[in-house]
C-alpha atoms as a PDB file:
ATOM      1  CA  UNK A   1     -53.883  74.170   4.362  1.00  0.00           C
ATOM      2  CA  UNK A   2     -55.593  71.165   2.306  1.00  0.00           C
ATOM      3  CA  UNK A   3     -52.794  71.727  -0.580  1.00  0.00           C
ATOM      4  CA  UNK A   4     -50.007  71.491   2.051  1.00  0.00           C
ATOM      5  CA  UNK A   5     -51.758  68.494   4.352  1.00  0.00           C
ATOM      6  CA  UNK A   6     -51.991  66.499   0.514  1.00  0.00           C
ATOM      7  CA  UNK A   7     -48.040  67.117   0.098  1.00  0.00           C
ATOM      8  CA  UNK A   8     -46.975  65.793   3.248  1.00  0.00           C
ATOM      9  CA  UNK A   9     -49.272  62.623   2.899  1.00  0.00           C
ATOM     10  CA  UNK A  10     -47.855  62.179  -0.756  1.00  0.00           C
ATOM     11  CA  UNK A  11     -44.415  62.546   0.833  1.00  0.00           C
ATOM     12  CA  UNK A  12     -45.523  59.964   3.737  1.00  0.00           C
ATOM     13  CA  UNK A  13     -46.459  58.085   0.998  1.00  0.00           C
ATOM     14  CA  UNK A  14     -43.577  57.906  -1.048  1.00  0.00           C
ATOM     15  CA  UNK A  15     -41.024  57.750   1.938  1.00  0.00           C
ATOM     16  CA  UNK A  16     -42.950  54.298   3.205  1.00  0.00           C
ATOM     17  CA  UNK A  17     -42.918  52.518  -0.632  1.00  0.00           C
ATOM     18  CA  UNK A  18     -39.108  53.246  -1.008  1.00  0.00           C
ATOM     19  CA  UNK A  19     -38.543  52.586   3.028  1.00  0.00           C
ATOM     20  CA  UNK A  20     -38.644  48.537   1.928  1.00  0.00           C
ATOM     21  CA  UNK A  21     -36.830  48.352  -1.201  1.00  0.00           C
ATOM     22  CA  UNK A  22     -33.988  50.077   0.792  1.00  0.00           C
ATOM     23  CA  UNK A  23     -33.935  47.533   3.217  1.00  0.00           C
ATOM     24  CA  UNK A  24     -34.207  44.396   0.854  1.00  0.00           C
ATOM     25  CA  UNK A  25     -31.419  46.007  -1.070  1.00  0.00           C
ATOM     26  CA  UNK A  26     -29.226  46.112   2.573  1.00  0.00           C
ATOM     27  CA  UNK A  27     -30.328  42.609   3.367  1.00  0.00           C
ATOM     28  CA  UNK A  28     -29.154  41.564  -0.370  1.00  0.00           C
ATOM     29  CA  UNK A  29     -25.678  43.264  -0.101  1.00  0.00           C
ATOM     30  CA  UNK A  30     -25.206  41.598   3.527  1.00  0.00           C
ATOM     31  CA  UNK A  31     -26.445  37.459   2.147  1.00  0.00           C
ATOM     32  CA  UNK A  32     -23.567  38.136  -0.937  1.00  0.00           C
ATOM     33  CA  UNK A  33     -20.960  39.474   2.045  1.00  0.00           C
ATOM     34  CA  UNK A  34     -21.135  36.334   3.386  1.00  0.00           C
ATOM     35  CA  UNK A  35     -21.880  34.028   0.717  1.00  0.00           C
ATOM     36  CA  UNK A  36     -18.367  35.161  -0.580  1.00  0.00           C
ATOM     37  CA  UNK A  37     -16.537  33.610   2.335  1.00  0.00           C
ATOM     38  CA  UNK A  38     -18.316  30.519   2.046  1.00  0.00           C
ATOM     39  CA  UNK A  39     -17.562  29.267  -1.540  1.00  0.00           C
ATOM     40  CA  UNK A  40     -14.006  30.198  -0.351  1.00  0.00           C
ATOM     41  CA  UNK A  41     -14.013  28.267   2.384  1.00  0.00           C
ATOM     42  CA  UNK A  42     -15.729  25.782   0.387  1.00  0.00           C
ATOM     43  CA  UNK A  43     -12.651  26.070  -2.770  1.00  0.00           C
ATOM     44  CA  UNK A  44     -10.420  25.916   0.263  1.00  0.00           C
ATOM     45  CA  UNK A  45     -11.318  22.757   1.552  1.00  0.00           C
ATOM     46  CA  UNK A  46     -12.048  21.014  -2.085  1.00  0.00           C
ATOM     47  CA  UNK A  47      -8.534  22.443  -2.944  1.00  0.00           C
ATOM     48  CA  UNK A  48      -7.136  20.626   0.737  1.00  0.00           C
ATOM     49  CA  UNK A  49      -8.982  17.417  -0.037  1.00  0.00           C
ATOM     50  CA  UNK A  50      -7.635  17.207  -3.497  1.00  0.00           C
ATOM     51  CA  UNK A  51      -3.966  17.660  -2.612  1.00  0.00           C
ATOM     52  CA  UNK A  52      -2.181  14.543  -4.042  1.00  0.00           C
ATOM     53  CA  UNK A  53       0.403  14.644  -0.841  1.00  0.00           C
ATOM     54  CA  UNK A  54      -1.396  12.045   1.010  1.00  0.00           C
ATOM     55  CA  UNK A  55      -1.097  10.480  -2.223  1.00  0.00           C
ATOM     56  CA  UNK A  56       2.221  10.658  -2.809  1.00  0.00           C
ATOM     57  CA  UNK A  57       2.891   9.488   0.327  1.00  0.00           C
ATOM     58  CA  UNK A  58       1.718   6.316   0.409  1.00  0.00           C
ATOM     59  CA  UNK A  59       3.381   5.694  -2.934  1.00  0.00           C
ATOM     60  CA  UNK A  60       6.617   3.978  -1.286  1.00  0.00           C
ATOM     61  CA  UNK A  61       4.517   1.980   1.042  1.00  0.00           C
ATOM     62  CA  UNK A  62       2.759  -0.060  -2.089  1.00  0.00           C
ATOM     63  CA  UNK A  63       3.933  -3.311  -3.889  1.00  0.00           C
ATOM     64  CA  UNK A  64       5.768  -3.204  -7.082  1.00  0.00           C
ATOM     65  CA  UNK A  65       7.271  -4.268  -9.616  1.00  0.00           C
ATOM     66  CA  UNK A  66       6.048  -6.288 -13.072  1.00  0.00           C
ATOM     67  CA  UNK A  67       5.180  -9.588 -11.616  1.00  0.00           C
ATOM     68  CA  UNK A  68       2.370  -7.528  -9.499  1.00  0.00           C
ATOM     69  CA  UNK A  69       0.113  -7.753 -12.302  1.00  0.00           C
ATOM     70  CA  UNK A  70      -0.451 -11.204 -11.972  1.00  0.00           C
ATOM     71  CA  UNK A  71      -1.714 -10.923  -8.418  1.00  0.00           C
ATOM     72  CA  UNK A  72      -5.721 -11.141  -8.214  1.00  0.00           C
ATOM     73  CA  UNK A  73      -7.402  -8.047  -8.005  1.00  0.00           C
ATOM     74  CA  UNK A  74      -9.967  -9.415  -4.957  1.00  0.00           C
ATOM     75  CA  UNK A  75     -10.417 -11.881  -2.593  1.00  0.00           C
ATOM     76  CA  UNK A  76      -7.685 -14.107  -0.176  1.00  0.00           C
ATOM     77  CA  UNK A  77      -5.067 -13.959  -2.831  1.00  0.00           C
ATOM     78  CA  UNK A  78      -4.948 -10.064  -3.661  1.00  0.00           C
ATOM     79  CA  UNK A  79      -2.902  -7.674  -1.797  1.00  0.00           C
ATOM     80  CA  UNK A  80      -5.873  -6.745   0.731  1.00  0.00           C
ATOM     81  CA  UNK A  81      -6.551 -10.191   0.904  1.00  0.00           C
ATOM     82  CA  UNK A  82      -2.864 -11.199   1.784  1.00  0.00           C
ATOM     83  CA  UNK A  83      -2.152  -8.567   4.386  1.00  0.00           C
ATOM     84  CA  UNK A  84      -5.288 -10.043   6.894  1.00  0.00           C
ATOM     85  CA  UNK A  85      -3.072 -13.223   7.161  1.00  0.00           C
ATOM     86  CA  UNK A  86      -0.067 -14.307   8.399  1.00  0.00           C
ATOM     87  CA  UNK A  87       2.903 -15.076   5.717  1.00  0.00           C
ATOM     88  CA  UNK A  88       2.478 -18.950   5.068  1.00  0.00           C
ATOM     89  CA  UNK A  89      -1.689 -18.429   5.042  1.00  0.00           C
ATOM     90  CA  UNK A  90      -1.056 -15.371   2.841  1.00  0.00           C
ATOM     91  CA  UNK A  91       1.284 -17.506  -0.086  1.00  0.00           C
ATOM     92  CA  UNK A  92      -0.930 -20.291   0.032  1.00  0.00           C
ATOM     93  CA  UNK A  93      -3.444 -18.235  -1.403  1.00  0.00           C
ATOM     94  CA  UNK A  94      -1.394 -16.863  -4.175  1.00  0.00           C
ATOM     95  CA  UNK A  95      -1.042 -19.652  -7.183  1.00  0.00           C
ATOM     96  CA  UNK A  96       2.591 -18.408  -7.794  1.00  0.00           C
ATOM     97  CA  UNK A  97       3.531 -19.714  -5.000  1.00  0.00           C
ATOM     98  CA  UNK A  98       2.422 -23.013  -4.601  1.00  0.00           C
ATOM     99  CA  UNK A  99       5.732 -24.526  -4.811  1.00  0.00           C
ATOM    100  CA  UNK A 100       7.235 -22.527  -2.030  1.00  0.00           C
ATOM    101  CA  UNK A 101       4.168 -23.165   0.299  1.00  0.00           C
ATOM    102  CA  UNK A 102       4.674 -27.098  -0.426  1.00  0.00           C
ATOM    103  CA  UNK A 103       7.993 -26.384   0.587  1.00  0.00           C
ATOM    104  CA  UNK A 104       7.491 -25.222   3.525  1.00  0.00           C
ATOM    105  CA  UNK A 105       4.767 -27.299   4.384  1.00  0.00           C
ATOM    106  CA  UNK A 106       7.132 -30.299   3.906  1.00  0.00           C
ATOM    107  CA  UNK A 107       9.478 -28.884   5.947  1.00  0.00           C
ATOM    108  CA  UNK A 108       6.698 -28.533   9.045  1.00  0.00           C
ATOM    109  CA  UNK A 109       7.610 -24.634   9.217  1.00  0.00           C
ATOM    110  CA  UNK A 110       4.154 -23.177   8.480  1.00  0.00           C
ATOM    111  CA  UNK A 111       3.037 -22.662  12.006  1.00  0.00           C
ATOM    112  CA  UNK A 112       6.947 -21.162  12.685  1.00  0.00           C
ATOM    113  CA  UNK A 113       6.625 -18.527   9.860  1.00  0.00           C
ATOM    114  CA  UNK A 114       2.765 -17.970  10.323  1.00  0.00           C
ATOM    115  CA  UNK A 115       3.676 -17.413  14.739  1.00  0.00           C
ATOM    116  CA  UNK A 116       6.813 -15.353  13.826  1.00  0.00           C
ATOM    117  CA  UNK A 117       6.618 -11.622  14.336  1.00  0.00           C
ATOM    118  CA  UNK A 118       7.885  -8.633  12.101  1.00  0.00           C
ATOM    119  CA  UNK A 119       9.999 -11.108   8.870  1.00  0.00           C
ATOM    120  CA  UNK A 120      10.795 -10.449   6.009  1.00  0.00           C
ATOM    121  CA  UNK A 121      10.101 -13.035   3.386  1.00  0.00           C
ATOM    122  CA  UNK A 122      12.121 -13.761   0.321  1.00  0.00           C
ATOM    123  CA  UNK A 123       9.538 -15.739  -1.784  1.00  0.00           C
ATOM    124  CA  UNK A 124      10.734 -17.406  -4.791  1.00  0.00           C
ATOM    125  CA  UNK A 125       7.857 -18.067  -7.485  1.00  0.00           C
ATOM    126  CA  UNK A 126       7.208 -21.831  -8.996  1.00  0.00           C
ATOM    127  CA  UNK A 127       9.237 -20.465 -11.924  1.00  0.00           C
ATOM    128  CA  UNK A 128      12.150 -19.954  -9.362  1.00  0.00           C
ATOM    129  CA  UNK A 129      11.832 -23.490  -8.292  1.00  0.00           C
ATOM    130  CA  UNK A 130      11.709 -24.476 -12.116  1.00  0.00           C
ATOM    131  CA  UNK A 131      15.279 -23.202 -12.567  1.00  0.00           C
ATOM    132  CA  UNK A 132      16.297 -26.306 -10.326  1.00  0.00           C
ATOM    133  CA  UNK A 133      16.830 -29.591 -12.216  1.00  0.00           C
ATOM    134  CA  UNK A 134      13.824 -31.381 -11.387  1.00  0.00           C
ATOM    135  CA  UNK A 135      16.146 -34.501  -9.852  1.00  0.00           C
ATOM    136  CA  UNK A 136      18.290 -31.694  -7.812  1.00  0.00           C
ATOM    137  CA  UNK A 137      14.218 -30.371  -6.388  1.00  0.00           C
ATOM    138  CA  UNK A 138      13.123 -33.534  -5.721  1.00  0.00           C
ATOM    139  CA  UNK A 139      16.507 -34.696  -3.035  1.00  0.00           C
ATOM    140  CA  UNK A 140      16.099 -31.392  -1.563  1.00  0.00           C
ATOM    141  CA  UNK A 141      12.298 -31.751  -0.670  1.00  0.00           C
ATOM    142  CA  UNK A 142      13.071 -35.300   0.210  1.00  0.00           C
ATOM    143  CA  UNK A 143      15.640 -34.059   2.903  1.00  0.00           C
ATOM    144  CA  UNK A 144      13.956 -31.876   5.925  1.00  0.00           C
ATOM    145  CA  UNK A 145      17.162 -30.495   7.189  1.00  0.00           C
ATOM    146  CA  UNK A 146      18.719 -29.322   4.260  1.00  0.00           C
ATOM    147  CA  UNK A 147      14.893 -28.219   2.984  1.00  0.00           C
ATOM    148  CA  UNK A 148      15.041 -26.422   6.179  1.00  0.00           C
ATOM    149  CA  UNK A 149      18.571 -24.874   5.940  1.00  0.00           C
ATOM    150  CA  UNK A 150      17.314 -23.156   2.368  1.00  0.00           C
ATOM    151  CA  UNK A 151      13.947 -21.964   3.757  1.00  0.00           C
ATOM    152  CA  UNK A 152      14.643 -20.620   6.660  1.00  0.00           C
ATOM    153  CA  UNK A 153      17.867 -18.551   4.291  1.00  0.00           C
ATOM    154  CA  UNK A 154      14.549 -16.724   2.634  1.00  0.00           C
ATOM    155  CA  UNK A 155      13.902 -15.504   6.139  1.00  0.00           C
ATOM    156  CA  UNK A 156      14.937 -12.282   7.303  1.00  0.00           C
ATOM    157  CA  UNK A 157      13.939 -11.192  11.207  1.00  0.00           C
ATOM    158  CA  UNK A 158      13.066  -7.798  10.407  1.00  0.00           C
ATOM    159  CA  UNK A 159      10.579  -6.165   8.004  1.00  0.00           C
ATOM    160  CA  UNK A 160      12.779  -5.037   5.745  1.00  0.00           C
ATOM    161  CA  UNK A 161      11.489  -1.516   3.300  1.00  0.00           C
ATOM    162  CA  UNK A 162      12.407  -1.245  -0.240  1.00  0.00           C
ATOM    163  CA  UNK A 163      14.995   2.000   0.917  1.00  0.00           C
ATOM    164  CA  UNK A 164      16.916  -0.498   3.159  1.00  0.00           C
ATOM    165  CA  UNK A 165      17.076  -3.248   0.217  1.00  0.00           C
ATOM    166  CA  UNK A 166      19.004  -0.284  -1.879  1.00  0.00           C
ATOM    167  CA  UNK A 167      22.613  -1.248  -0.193  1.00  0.00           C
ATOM    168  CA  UNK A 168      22.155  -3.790   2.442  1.00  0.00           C
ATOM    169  CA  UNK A 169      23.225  -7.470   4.023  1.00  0.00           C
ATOM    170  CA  UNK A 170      20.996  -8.967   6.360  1.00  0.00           C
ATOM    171  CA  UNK A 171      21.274 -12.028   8.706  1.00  0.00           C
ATOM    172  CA  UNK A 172      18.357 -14.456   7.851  1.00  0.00           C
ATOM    173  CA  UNK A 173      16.599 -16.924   9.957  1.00  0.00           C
ATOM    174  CA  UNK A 174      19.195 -19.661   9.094  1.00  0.00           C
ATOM    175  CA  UNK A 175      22.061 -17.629   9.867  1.00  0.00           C
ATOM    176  CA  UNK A 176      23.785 -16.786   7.149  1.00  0.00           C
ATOM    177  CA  UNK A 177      23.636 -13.441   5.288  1.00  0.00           C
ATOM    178  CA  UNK A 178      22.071 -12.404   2.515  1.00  0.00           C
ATOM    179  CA  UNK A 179      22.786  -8.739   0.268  1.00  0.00           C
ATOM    180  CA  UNK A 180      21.082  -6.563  -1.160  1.00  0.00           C
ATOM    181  CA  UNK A 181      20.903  -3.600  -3.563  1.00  0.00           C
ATOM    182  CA  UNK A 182      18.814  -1.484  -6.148  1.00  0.00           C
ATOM    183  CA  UNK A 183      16.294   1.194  -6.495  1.00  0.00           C
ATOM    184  CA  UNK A 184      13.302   2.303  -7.327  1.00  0.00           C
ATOM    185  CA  UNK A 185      11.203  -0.974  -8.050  1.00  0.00           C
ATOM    186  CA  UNK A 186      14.926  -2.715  -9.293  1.00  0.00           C
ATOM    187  CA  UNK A 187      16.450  -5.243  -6.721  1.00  0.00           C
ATOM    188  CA  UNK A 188      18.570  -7.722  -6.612  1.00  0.00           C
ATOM    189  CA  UNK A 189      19.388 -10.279  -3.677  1.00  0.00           C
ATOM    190  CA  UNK A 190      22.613 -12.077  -3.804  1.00  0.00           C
ATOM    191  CA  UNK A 191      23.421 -10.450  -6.759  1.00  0.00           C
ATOM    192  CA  UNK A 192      21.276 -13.159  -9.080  1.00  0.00           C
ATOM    193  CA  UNK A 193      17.969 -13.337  -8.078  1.00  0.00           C
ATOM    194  CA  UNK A 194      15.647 -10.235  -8.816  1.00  0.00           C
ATOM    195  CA  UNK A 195      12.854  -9.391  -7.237  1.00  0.00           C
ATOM    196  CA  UNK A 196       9.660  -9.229  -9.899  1.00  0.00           C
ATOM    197  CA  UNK A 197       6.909  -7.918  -6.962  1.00  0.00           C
ATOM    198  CA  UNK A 198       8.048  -6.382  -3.848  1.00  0.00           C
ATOM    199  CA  UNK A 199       7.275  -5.136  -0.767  1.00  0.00           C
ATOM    200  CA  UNK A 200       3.550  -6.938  -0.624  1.00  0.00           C
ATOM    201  CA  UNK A 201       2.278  -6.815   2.863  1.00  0.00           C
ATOM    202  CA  UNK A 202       0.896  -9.987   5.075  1.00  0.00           C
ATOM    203  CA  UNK A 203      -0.470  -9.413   8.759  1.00  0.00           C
ATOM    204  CA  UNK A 204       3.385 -10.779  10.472  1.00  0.00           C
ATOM    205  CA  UNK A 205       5.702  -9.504   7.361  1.00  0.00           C
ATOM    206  CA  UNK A 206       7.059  -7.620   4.452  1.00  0.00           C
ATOM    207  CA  UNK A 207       6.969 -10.507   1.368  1.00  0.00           C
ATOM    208  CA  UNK A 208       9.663  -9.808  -1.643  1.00  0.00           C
ATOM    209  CA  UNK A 209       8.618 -12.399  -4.560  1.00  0.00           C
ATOM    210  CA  UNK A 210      11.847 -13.178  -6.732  1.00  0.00           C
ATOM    211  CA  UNK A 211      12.808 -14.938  -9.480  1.00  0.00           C
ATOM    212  CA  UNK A 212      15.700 -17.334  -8.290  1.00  0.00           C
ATOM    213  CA  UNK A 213      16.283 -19.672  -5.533  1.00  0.00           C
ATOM    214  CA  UNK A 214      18.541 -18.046  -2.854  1.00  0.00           C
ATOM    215  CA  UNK A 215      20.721 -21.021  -1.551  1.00  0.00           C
ATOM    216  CA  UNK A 216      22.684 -20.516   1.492  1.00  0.00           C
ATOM    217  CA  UNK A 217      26.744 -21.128   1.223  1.00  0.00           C
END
């Protein structure tokens, strides 16, 4: 009787130390189970947030083109800068166009540009203006109406995209039309002035900085 009572407590025993490693060894199994779906889930969602779709997306929407470069990287003049204020504010902050903004100063249309809603701007740069004999400039900014007529001929009353500048004519602001055609980050407008930075963003319009004076027929 003692013999058999001391087997079944050595059995008792036994059963109760492997009772626990039985169960940690279930509880193990189950954490990996679901461990597995997380790290998916988390591969999943680094694999989503990594996806260069958004990416290529906004690509169209950005300026181009070489003259770009020369914008400044921060502050009123940069691209952020420029597309808090409206289209005159925005060029007077950018030193390339300091000519234009005189320009337009002279001919009292900052507060008309700056007020007007969804333009597009043809902007030449001061080396645009440079192309003009200096005595040809100066009769032109001496003369309001005409300085007017070939302003105003810059202005489109749309915002224009780069994929409508591919093929198109466009009445501007001074009535007469003005074409255009390209692709990629390669315009032309009127066939003879290119533009060298486009489709840079101000709070009222779409700004296309070219190389040549557009002058109205």
């Amino acid at each position: 009787m003692n013999s058999m009572r001391i087997r079944r407590t050595a059995l008792a025993v036994a059963a109760a130390a492997v009772l626990p490693f039985s169960l940690a060894a279930c509880s193990d199994s189950g954490s990996d189970t679901k461990a597995a779906p997380s790290a998916a889930s988390g591969d999943e969602a680094k694999t989503g947030s990594s996806s260069p779709t958004g990416d290529d997306a906004m690509t169209g929407d950005k300026p181009f083109g070489a003259a770009c470069a020369g914008v400044p990287k921060e502050g009123a003049g940069s691209f952020d800068g420029m597309a808090k204020d409206p289209v005159a504010t925005a060029a007077s902050n950018n030193p390339a166009l300091s000519t234009l903004v005189a320009a337009v100063k002279q001919a009292g249309l900052v507060d008309t540009l700056n007020n007007a809603k969804d333009i597009t701007v043809f902007a030449p740069t001061n080396d645009a203006f440079a192309k003009i004999p200096k005595a040809d400039l100066d009769k032109v900014l001496a003369d309001k109406e005409q300085l007017t007529k070939i302003l105003t001929y810059h202005v489109v009353g749309q915002k224009l995209t780069p994929k409508q500048l591919e093929n198109g004519s466009f009445e501007t602001l001074q009535k007469g039309m003005v074409t255009t055609m390209g692709s990629g980050d390669s315009y032309k407008v009127n066939d003879s002035s290119n533009v060298v930075c486009g489709n840079v963003k101000t709070a009222n319009a779409n700004v296309y900085i070219v190389d040549t004076v557009l002058m109205p027929k």
